[in-house]
Protein backbone atom coordinates (compact mmCIF):
# COMPACT_ATOMS: atom_id res chain seq x y z
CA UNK A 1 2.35 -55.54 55.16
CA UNK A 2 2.19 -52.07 53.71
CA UNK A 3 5.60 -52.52 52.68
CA UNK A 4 4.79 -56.05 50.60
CA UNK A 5 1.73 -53.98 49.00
CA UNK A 6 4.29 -51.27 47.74
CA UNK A 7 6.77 -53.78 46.14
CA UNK A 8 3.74 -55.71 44.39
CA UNK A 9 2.33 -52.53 43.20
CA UNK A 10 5.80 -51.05 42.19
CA UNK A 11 6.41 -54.39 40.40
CA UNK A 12 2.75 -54.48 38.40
CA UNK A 13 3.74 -50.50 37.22
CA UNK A 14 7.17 -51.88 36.10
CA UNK A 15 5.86 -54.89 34.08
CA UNK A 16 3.81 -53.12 32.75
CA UNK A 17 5.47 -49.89 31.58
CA UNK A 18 7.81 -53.07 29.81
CA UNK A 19 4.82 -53.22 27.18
CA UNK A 20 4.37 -49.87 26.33
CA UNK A 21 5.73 -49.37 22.92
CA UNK A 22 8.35 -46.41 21.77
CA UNK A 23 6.69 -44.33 18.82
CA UNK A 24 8.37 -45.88 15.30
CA UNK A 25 10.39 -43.10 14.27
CA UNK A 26 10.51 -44.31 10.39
CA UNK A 27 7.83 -43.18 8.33
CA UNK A 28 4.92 -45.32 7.81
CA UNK A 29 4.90 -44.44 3.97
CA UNK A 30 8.10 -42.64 3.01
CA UNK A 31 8.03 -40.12 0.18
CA UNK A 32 8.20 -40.90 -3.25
CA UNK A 33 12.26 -41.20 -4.98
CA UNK A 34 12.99 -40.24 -8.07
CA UNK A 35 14.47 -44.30 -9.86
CA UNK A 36 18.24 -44.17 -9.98
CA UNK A 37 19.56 -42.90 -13.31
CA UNK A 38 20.43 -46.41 -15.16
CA UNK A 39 20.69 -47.38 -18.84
CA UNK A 40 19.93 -50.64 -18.59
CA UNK A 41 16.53 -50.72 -19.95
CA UNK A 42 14.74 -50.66 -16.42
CA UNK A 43 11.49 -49.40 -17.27
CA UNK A 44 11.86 -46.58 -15.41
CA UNK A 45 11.08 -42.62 -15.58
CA UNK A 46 10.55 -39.59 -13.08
CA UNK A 47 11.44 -36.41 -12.84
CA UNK A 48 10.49 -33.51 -10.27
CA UNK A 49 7.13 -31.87 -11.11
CA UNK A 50 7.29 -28.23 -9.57
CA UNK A 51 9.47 -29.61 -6.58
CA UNK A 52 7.88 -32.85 -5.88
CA UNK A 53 8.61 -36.53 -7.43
CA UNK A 54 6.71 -37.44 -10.24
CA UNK A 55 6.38 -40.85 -11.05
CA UNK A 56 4.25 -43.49 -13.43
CA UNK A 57 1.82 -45.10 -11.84
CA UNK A 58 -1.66 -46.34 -12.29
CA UNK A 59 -2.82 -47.42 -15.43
CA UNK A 60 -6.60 -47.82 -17.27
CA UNK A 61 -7.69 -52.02 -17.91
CA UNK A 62 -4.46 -53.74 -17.69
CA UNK A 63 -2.68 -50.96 -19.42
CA UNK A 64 0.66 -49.67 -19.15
CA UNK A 65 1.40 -46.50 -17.56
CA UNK A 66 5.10 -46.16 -19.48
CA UNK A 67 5.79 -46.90 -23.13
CA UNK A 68 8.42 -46.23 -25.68
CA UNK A 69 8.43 -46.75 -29.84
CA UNK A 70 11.29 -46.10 -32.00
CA UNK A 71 10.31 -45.66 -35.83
CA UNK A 72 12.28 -44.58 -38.68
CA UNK A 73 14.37 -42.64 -36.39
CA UNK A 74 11.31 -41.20 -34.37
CA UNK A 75 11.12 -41.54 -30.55
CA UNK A 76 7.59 -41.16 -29.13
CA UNK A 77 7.82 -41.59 -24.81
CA UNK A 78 4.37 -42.05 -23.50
CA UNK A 79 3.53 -42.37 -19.61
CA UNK A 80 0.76 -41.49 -17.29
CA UNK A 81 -0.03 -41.05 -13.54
CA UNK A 82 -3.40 -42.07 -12.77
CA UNK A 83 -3.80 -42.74 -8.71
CA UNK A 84 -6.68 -41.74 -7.01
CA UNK A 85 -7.62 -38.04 -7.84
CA UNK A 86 -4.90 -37.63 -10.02
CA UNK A 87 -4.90 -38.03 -13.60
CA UNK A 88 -2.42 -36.79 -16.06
CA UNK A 89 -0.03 -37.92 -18.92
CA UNK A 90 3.13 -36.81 -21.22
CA UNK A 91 3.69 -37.43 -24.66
CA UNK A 92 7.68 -36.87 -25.72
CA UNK A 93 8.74 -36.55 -29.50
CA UNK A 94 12.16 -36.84 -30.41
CA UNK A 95 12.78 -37.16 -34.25
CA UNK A 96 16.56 -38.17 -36.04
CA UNK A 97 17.55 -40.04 -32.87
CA UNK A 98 19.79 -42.04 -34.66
CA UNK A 99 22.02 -39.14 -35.37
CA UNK A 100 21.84 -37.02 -32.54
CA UNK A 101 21.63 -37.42 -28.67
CA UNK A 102 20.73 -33.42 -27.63
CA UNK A 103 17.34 -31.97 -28.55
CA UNK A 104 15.75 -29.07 -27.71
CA UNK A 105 11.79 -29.58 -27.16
CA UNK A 106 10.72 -26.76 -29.31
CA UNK A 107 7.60 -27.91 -32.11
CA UNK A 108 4.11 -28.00 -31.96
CA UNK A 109 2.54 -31.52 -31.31
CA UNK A 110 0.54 -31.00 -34.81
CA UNK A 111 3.37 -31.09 -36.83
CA UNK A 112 4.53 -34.37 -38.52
CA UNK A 113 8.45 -33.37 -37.60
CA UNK A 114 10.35 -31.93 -34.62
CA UNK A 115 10.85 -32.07 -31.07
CA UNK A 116 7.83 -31.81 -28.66
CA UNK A 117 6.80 -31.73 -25.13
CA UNK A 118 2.49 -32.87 -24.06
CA UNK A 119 1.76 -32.32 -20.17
CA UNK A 120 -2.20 -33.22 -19.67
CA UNK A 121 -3.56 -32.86 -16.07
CA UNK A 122 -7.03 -33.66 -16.51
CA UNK A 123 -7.78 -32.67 -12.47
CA UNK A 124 -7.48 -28.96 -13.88
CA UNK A 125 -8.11 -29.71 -17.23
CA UNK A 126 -5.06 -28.14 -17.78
CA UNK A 127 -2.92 -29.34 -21.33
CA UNK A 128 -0.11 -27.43 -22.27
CA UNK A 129 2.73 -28.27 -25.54
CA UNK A 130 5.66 -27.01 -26.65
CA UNK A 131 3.95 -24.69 -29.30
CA UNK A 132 6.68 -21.81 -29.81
CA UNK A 133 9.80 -21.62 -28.09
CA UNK A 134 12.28 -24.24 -26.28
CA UNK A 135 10.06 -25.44 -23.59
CA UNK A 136 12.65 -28.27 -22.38
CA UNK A 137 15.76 -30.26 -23.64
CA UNK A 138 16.56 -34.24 -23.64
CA UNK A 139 19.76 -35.41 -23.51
CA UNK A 140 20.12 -39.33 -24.68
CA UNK A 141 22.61 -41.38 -22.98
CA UNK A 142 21.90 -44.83 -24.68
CA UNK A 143 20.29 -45.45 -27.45
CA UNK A 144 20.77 -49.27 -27.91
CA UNK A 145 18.90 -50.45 -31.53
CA UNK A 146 20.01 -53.88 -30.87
CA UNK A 147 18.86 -54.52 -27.11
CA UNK A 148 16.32 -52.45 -27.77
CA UNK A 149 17.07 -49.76 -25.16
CA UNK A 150 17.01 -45.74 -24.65
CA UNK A 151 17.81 -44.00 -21.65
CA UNK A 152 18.21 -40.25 -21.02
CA UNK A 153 17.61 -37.32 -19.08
CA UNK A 154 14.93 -34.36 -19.47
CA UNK A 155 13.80 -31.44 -18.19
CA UNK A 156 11.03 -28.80 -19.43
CA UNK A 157 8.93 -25.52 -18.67
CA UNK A 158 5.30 -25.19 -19.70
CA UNK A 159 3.13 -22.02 -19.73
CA UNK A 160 -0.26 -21.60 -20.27
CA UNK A 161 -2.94 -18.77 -19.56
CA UNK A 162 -5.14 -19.91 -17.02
CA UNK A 163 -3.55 -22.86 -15.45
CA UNK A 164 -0.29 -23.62 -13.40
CA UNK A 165 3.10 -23.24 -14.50
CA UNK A 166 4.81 -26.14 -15.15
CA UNK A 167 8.79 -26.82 -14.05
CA UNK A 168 10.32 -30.54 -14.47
CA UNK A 169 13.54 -31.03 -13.53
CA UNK A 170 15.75 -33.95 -12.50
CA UNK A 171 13.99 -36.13 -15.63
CA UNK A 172 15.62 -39.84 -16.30
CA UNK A 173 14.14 -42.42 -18.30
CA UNK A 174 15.38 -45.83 -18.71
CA UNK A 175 12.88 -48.04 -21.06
CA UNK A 176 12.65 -51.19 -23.51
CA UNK A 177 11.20 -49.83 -27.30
């Protein structure tokens, strides 16, 4: 008999040690990617802000959190990350894109020509601009007038007195103007 109660019990601990589940070893929300670097008009753009992805999201009424006009040979980039506690935005000038595909990100933003870089974290209330200096360089690898399309890579420093420094690296864009 004490044998039979042995099995049974042995039995019960085996069916149900069968249920017990294994932890999940993937990630339950895996980290952020930077979007592959295409130039087909994707509507994409990120870059690496001090080390970790950056990426649009968010976006104020229906809004769009990435933009792109072309005019008269002026390129004005516009994009914004607002999730949760996090609110910032970049504004990117390029002017004579028609003609050239290197710039260096070097004017002030309140000048009606030139090549300029706006970071805006309004956690820290932090803006900084390419003022004086190269703060950053885009390269463009398409710039397509009939489909519409630029794409390109970026990357930039920012200083200001008072708040973080700012390092982007790894930029891409791929957007519809």
């Amino acid at each position: 008999m004490k044998s039979k109660f042995f099995l049974y019990a042995a039995l019960l601990l085996l069916t149900q040690c069968s249920k017990c589940k294994q932890d999940d070893p993937t990630p339950k929300d895996p980290a952020p990617t930077l979007p592959a670097e295409t130039r087909t008009g994707a509507r994409t753009l990120g870059f690496r802000l001090n080390g970790e992805v950056w990426l649009p999201a968010g976006g104020t009424f229906g809004s769009g959190n990435l933009s792109a006009e072309l005019n008269q040979g002026t390129l004005l980039i516009n994009t914004r990350r607002s999730v949760f506690e996090v609110s910032q935005y970049i504004n990117l000038r390029l002017t004579d894109v028609y003609n050239n595909t290197h710039f260096v990100l070097d004017s002030p933003t309140t000048v009606a020509t030139g090549n300029y870089i706006r970071f805006a974290d309004h956690n820290s209330s932090c803006e900084y601009e390419s003022n004086s200096g190269p703060a950053g360089t885009v390269d463009i690898t398409r710039l397509d007038p009939v489909a519409r399309i630029v794409s390109g890579r970026f990357a930039f420093s920012l200083r200001k007195p008072g708040c973080p420094n700012i390092e982007a690296t790894d930029g891409r864009f791929d957007i519809k103007y």
